[in-house]
N, C-alpha and C. Protein backbone atom coordinates (compact mmCIF):
# COMPACT_ATOMS: atom_id res chain seq x y z
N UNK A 1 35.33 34.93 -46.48
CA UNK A 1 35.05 34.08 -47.63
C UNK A 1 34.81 32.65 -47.15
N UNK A 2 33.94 32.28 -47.48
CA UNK A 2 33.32 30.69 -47.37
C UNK A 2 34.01 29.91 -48.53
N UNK A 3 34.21 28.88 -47.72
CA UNK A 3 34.74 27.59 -48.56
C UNK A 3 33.22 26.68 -49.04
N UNK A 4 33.38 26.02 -49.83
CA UNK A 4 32.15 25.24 -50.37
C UNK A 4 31.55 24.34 -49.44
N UNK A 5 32.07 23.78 -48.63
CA UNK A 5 31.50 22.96 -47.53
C UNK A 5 30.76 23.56 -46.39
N UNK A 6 31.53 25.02 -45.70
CA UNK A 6 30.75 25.72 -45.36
C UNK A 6 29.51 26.30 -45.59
N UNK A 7 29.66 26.71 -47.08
CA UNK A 7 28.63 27.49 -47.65
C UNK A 7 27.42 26.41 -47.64
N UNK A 8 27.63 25.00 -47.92
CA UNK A 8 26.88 23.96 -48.11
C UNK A 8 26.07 24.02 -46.68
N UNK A 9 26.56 23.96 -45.36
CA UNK A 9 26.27 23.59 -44.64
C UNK A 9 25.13 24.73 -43.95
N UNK A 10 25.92 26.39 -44.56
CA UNK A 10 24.97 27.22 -44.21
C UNK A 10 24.16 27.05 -45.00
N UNK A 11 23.60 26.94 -46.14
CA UNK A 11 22.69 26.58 -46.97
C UNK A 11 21.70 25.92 -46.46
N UNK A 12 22.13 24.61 -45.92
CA UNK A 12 21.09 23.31 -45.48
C UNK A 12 20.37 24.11 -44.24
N UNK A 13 21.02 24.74 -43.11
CA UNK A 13 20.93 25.63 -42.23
C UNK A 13 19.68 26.31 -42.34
N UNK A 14 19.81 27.07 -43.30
CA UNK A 14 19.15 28.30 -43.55
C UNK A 14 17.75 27.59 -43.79
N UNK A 15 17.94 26.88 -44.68
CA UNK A 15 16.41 26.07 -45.48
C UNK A 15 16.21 25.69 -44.37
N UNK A 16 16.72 24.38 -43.68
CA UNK A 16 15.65 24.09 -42.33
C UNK A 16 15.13 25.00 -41.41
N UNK A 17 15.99 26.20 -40.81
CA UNK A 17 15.36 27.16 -40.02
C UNK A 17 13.88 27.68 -40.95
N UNK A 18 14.39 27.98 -42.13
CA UNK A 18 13.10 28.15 -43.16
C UNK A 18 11.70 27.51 -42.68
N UNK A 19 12.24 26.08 -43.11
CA UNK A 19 10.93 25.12 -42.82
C UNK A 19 10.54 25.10 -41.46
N UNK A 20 10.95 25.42 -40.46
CA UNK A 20 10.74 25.33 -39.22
C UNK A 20 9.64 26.48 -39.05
N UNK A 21 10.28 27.44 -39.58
CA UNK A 21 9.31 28.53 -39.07
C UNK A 21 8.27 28.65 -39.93
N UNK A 22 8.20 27.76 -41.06
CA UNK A 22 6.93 27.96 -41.96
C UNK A 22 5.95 26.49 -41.09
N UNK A 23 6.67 25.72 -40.34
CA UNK A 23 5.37 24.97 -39.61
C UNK A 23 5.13 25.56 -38.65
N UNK A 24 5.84 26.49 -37.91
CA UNK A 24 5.22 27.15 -36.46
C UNK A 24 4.45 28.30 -37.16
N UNK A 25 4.17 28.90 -38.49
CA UNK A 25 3.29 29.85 -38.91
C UNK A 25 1.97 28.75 -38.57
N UNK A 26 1.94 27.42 -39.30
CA UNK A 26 1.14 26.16 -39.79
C UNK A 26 0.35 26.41 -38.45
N UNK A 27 1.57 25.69 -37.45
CA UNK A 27 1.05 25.27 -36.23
C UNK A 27 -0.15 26.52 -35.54
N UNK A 28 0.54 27.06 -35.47
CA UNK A 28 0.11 28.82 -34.61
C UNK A 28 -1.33 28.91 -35.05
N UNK A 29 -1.76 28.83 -36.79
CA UNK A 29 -3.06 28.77 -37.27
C UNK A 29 -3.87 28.06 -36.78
N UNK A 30 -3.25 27.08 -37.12
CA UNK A 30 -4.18 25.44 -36.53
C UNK A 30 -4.52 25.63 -34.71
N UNK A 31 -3.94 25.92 -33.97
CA UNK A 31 -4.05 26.56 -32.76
C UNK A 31 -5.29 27.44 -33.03
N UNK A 32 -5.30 28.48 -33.42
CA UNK A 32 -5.47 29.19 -33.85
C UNK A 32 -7.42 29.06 -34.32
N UNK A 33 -7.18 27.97 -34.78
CA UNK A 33 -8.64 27.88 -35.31
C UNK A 33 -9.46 26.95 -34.34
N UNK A 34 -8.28 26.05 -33.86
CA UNK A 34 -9.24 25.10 -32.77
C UNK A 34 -9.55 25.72 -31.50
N UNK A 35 -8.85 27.11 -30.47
CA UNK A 35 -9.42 27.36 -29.63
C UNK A 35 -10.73 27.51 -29.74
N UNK A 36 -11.57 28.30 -30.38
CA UNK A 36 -12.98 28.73 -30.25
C UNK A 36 -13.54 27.47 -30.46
N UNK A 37 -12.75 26.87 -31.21
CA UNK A 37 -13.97 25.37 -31.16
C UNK A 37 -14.22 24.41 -29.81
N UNK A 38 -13.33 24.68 -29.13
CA UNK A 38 -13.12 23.91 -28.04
C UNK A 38 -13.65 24.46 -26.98
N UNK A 39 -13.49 26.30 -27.32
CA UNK A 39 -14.38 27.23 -26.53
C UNK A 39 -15.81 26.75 -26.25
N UNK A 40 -15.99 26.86 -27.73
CA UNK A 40 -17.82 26.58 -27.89
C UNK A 40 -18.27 25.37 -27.68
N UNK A 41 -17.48 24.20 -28.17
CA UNK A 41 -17.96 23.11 -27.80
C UNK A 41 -17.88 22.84 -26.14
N UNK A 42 -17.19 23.11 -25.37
CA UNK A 42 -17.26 23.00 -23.88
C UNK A 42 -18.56 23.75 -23.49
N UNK A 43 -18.83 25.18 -24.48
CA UNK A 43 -20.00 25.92 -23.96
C UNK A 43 -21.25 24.89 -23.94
N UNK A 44 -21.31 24.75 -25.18
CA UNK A 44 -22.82 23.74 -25.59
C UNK A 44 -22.89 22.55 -24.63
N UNK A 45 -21.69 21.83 -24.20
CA UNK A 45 -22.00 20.92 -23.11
C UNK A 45 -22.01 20.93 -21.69
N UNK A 46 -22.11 22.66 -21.77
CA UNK A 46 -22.72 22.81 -20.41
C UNK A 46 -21.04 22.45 -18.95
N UNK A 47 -19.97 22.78 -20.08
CA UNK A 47 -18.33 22.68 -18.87
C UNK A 47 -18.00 24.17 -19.25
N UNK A 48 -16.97 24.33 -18.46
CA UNK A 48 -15.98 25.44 -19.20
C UNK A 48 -14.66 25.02 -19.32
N UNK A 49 -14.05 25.56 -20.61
CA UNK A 49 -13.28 25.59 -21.20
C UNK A 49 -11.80 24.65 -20.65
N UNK A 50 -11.07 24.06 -20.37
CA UNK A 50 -9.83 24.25 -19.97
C UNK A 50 -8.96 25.55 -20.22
N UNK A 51 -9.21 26.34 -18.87
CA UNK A 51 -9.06 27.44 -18.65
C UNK A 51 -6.96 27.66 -19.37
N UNK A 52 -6.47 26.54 -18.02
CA UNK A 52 -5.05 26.55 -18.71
C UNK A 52 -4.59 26.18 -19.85
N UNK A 53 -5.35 25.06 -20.72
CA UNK A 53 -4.97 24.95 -22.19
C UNK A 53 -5.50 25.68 -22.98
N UNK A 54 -6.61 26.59 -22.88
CA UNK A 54 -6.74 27.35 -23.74
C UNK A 54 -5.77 28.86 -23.78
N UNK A 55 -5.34 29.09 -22.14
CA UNK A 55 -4.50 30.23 -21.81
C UNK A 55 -3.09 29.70 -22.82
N UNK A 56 -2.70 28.54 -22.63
CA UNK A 56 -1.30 28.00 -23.23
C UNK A 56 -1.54 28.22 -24.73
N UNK A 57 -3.00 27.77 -25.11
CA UNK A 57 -2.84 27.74 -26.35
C UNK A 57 -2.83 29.02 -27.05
N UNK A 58 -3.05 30.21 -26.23
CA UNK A 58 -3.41 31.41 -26.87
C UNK A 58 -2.04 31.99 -26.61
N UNK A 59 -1.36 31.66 -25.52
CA UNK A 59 0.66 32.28 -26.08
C UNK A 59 1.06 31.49 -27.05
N UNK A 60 0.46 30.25 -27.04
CA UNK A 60 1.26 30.01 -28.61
C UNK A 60 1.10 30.27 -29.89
N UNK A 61 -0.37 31.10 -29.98
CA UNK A 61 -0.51 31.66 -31.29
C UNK A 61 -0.11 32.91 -30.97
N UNK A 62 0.16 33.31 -30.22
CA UNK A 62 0.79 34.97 -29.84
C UNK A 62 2.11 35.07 -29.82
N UNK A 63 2.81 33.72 -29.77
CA UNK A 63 4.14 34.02 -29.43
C UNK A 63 4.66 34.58 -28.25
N UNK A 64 3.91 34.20 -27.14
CA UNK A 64 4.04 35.17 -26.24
C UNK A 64 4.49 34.04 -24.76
N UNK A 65 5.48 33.80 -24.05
CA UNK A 65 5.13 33.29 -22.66
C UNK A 65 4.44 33.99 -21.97
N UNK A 66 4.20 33.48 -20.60
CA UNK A 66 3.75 34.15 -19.45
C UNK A 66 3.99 35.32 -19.11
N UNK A 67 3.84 36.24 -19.16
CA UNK A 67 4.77 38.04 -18.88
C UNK A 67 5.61 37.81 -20.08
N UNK A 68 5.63 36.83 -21.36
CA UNK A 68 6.50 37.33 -22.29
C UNK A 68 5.88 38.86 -23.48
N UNK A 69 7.05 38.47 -24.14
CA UNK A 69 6.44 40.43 -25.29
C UNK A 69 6.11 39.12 -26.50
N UNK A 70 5.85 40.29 -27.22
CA UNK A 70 5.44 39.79 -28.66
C UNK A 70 4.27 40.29 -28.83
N UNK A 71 3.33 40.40 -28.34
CA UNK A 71 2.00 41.18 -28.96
C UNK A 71 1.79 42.47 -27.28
N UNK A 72 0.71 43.57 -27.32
CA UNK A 72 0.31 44.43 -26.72
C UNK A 72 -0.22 43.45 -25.59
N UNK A 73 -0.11 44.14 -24.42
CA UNK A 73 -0.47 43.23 -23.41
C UNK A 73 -1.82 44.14 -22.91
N UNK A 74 -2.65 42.96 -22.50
CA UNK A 74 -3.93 43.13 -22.42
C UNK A 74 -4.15 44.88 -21.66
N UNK A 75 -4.04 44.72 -20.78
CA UNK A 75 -4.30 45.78 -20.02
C UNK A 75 -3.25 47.40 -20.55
N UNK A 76 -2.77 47.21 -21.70
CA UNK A 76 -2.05 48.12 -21.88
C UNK A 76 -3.11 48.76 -23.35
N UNK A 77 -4.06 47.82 -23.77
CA UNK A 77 -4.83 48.30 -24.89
C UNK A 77 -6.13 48.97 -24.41
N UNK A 78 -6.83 49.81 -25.31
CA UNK A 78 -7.79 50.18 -24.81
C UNK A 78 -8.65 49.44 -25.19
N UNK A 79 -10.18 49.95 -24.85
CA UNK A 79 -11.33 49.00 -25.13
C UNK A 79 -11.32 48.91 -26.39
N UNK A 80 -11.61 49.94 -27.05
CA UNK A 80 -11.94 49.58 -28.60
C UNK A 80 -10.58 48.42 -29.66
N UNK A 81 -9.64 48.48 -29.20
CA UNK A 81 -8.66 47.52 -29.55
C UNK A 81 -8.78 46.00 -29.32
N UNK A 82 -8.99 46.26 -27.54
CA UNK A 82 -9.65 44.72 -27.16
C UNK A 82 -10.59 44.28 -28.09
N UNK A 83 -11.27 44.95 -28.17
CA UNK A 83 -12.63 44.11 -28.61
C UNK A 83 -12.32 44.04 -30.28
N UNK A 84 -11.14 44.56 -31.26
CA UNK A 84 -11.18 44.65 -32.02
C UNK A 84 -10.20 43.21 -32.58
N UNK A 85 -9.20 43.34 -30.84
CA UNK A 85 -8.54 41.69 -31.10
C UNK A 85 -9.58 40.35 -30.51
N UNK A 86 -10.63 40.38 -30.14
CA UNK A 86 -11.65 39.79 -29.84
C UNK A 86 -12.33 38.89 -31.27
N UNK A 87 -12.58 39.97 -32.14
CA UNK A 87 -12.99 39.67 -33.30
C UNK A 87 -12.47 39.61 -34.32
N UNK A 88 -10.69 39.91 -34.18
CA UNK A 88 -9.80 39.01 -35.14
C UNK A 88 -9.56 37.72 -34.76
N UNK A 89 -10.03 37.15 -33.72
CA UNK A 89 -10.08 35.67 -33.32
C UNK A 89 -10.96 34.84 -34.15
N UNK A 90 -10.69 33.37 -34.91
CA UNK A 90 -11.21 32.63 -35.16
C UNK A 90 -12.46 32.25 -34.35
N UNK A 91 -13.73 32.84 -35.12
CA UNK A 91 -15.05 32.74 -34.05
C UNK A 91 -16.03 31.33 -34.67
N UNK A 92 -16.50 30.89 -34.76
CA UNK A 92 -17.33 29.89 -34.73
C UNK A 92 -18.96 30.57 -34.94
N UNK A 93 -19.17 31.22 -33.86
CA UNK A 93 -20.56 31.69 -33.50
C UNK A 93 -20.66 32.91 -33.85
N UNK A 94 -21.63 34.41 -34.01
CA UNK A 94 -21.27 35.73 -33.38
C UNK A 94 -21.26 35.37 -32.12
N UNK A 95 -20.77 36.74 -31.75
CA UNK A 95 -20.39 36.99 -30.12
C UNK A 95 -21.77 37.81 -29.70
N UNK A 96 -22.40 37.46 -28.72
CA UNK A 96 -23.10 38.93 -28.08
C UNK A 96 -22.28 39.38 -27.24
N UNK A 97 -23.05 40.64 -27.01
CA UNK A 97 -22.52 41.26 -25.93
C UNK A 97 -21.80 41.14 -24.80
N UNK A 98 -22.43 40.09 -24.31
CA UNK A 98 -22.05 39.74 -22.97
C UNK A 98 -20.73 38.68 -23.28
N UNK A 99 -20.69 38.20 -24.61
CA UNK A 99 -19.92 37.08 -24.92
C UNK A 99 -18.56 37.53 -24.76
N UNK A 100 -18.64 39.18 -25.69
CA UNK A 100 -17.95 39.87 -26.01
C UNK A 100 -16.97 40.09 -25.05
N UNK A 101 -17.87 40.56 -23.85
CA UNK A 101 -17.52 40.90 -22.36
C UNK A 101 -16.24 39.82 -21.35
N UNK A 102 -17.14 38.15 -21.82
CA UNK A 102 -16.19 37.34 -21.33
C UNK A 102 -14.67 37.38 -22.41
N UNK A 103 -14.98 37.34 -23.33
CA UNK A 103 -13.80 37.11 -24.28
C UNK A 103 -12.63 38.13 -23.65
N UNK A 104 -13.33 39.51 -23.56
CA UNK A 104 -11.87 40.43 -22.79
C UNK A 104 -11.79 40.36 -21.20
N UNK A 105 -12.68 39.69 -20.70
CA UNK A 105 -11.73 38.66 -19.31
C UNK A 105 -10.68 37.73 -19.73
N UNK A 106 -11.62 36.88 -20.43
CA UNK A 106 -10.52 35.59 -20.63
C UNK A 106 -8.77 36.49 -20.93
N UNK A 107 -8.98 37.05 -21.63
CA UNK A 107 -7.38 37.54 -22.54
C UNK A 107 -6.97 38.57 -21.59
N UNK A 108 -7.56 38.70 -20.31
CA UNK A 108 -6.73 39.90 -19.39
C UNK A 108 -7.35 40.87 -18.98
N UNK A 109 -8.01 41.38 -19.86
CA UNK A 109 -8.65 43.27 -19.88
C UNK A 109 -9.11 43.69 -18.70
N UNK A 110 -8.76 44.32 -18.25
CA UNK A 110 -8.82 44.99 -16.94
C UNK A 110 -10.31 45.28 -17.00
N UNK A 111 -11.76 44.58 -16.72
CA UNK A 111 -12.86 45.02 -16.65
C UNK A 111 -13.15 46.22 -15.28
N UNK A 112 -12.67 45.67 -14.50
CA UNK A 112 -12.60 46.17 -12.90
C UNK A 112 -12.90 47.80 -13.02
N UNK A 113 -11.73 48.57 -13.67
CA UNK A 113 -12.16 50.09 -13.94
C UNK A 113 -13.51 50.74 -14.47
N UNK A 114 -14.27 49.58 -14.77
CA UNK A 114 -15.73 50.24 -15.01
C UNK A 114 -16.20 50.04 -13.84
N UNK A 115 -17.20 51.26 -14.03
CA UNK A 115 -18.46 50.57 -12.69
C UNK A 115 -19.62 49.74 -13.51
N UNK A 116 -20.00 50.02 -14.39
CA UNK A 116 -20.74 49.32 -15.05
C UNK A 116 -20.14 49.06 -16.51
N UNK A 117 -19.78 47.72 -16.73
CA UNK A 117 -19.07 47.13 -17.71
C UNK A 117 -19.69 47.41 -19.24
N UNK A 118 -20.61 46.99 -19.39
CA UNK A 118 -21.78 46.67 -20.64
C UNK A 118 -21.86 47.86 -21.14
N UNK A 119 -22.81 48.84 -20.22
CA UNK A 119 -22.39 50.63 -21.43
C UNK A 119 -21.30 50.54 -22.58
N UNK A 120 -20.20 50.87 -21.53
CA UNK A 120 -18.89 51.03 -22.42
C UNK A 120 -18.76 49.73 -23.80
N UNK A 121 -19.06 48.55 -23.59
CA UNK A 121 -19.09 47.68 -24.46
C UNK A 121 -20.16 47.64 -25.46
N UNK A 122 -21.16 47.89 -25.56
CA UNK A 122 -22.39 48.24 -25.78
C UNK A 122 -21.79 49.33 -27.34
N UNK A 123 -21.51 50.59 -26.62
CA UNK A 123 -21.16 51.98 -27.26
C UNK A 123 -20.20 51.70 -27.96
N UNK A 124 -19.09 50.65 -27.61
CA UNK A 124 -17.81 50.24 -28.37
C UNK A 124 -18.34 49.84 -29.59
N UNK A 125 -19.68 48.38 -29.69
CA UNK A 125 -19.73 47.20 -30.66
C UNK A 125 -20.57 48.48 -31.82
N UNK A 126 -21.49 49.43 -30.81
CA UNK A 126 -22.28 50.19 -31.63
C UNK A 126 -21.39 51.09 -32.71
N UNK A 127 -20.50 51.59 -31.94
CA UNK A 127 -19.25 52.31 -33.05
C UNK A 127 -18.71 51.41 -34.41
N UNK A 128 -18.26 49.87 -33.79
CA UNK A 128 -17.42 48.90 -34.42
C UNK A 128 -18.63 49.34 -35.74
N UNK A 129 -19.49 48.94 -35.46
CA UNK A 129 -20.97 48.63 -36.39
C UNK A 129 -21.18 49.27 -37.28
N UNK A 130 -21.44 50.99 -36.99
CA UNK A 130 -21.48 52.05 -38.10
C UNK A 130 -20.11 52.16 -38.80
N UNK A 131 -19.39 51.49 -38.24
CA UNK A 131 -17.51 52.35 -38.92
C UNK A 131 -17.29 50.63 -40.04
N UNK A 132 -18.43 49.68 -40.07
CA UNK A 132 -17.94 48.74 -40.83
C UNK A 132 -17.32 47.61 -40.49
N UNK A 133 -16.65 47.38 -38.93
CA UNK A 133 -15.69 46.65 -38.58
C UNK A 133 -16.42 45.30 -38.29
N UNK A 134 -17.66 45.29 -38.03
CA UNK A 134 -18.31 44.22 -37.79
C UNK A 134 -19.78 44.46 -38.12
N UNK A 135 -20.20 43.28 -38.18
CA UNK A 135 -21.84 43.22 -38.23
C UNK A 135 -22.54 42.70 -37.32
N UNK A 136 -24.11 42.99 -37.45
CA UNK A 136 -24.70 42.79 -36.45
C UNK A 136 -25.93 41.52 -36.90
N UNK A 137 -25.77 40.09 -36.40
CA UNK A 137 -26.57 39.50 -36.86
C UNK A 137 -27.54 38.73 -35.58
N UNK A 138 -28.32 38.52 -35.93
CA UNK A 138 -29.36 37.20 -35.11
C UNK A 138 -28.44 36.19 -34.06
N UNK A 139 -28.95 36.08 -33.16
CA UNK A 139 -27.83 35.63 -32.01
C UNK A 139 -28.04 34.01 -32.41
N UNK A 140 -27.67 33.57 -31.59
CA UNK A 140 -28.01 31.72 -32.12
C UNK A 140 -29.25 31.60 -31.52
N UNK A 141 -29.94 30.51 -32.75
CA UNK A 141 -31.20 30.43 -32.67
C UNK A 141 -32.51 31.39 -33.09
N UNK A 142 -31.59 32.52 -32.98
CA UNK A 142 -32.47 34.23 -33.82
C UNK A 142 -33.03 34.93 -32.48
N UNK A 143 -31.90 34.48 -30.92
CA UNK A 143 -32.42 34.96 -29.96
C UNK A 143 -31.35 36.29 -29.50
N UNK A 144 -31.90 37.23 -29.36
CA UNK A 144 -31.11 38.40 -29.64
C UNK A 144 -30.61 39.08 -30.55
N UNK A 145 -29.48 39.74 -30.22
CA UNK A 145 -29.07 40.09 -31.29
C UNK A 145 -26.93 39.80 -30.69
N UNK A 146 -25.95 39.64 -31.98
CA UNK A 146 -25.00 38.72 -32.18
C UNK A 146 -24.04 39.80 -32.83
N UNK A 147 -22.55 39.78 -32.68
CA UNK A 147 -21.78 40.81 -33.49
C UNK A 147 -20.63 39.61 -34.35
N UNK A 148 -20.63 39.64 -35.63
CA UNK A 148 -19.09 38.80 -36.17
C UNK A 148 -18.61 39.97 -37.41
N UNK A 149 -17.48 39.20 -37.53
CA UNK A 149 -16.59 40.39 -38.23
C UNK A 149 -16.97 40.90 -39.53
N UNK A 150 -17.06 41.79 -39.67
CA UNK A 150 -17.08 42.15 -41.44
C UNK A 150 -16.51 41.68 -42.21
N UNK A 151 -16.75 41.17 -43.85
CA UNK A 151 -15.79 40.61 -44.29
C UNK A 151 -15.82 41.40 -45.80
């Protein structure tokens, strides 16, 4: 049995842990939406990315340290998953193919076990496509062709 001062104090407790974790939902988003921008904008000016702040920034919307848990670890998913957490990412652009390809380097994916990478990715986006999961639009500029998510 709690006395009133206690109870007070777990109270205040509880609400701040509350609010805490309703700004690290906040934060995690906001993360969340600025990698790809920072992605793409480094693309268009011709740098790449800050490889380690974008790696940092992507355990912190994952919740994840370095070898920490909290989400499936790259190499433990298969292709069609990868590419399916590829395009639950805040995108900016569609992805082509090949975009597609870097996106599951960047996050881990064991490319290495193919001999030829692109087939398998290719046959993946073509599946994603007929089953609804994504669409297939005009690449930037209307050069190629581009995959973003269904909505």
């Amino acid at each position: 049995m709690m006395d009133e001062t206690t109870r007070n104090m777990y109270e205040a407790a509880r609400e701040k842990l509350a609010a805490l974790v309703k700004q690290e939902e906040e934060l995690r988003q906001q993360i969340s939406d600025w990698i790809p921008v920072v992605e793409q904008l480094a693309r268009i000016y011709g740098e790449n990315a800050d490889s380690e702040l974008i790696s940092r920034a992507s355990q912190a919307v994952s919740g994840t340290q370095a070898g920490g848990a909290g989400s499936i670890p790259a190499d433990e998913m298969g292709l069609t998953e990868a590419i399916r957490w590829v395009f639950r990412q805040p995108l900016l652009f569609p992805l082509t193919p090949t975009q597609v390809r870097d996106r599951l380097a960047e996050m881990g994916y064991d490319l290495s076990k193919y001999a030829h990478v692109m087939p398998p990715i290719h046959n993946t986006l073509k599946r994603m496509k007929e089953a609804g999961e994504i669409r297939e639009v005009a690449g930037v500029g209307g050069i190629g062709r581009a995959f973003e998510r269904a909505t």
